[in-house]
Protein backbone atom coordinates (compact mmCIF):
# COMPACT_ATOMS: atom_id res chain seq x y z
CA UNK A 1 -22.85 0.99 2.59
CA UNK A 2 -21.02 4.07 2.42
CA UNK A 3 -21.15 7.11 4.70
CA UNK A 4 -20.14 11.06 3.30
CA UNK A 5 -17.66 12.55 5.35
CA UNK A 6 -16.69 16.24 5.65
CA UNK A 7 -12.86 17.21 5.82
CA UNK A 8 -11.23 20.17 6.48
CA UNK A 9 -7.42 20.57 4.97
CA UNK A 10 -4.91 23.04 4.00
CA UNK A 11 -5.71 24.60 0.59
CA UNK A 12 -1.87 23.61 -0.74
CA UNK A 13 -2.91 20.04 0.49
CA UNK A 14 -5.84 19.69 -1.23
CA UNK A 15 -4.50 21.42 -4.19
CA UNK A 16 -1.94 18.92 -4.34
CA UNK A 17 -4.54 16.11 -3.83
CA UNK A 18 -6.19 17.22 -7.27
CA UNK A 19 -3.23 17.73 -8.88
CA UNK A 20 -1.34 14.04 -7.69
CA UNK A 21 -4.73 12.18 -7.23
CA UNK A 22 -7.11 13.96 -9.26
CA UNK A 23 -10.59 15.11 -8.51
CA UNK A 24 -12.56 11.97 -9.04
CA UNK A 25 -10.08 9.88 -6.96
CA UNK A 26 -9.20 11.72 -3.94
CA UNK A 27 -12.36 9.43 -1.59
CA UNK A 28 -10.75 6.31 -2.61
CA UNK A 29 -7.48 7.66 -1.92
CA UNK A 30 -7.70 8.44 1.37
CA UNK A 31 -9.95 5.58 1.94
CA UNK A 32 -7.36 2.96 1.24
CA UNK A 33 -4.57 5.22 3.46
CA UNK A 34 -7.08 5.25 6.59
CA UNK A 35 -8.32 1.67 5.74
CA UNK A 36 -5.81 -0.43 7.16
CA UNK A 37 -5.19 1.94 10.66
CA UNK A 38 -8.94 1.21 11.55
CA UNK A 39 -10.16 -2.28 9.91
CA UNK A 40 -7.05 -4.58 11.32
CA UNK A 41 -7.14 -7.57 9.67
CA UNK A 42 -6.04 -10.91 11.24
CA UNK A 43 -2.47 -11.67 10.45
CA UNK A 44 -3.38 -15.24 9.34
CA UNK A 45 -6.00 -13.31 6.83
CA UNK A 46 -3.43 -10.73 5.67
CA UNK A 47 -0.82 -13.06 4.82
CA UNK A 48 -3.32 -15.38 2.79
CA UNK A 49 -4.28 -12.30 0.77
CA UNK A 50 -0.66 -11.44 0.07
CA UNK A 51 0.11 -14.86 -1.05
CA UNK A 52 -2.99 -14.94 -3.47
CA UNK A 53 -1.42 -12.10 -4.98
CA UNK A 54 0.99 -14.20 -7.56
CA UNK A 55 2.68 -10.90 -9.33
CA UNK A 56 3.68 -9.43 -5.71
CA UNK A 57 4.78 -12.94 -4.87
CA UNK A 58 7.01 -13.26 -8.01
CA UNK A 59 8.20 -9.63 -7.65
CA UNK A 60 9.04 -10.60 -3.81
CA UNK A 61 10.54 -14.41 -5.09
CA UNK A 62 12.90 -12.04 -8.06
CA UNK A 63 14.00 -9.91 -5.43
CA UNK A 64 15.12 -12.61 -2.54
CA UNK A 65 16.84 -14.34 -4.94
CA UNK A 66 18.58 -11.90 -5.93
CA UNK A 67 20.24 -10.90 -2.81
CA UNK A 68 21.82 -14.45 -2.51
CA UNK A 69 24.57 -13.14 -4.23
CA UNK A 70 25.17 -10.61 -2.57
CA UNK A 71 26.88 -12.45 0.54
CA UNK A 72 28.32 -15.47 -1.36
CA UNK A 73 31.43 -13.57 -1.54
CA UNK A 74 32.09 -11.80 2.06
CA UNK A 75 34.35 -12.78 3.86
CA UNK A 76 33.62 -14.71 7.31
């Protein structure tokens, strides 16, 4: 169920939402910025979700990989 909320913001602000956004967008913006602050998740929960997502995980996998190099040749 969803509930209508009223905000009050700086005019600049909210011109920038409509500009960066746009005007259709701006409830589900905000929405998934305020989401996580008051719905906390369990960590066991959050950390299944991440894993289910396979092209973050292969994006994450790319990355840690390639860092190995990086110390393979400093000096101990």
């Amino acid at each position: 169920m969803q509930k209508k909320l009223t905000l009050t913001i700086d005019e600049q602000v909210y011109k920038g939402l409509h500009q960066v956004i746009g005007a259709r967008r701006i409830s589900r913006f905000i929405e998934d910025l305020v989401r996580p602050h008051v719905l906390r998740k369990g960590l066991r929960e959050a950390y299944r979700e991440m894993a289910a997502d396979h092209a973050r995980e292969a994006e994450a996998l790319d990355w840690a990989e390639g860092t190995c190099g990086d110390v393979v040749d400093e000096e101990r």
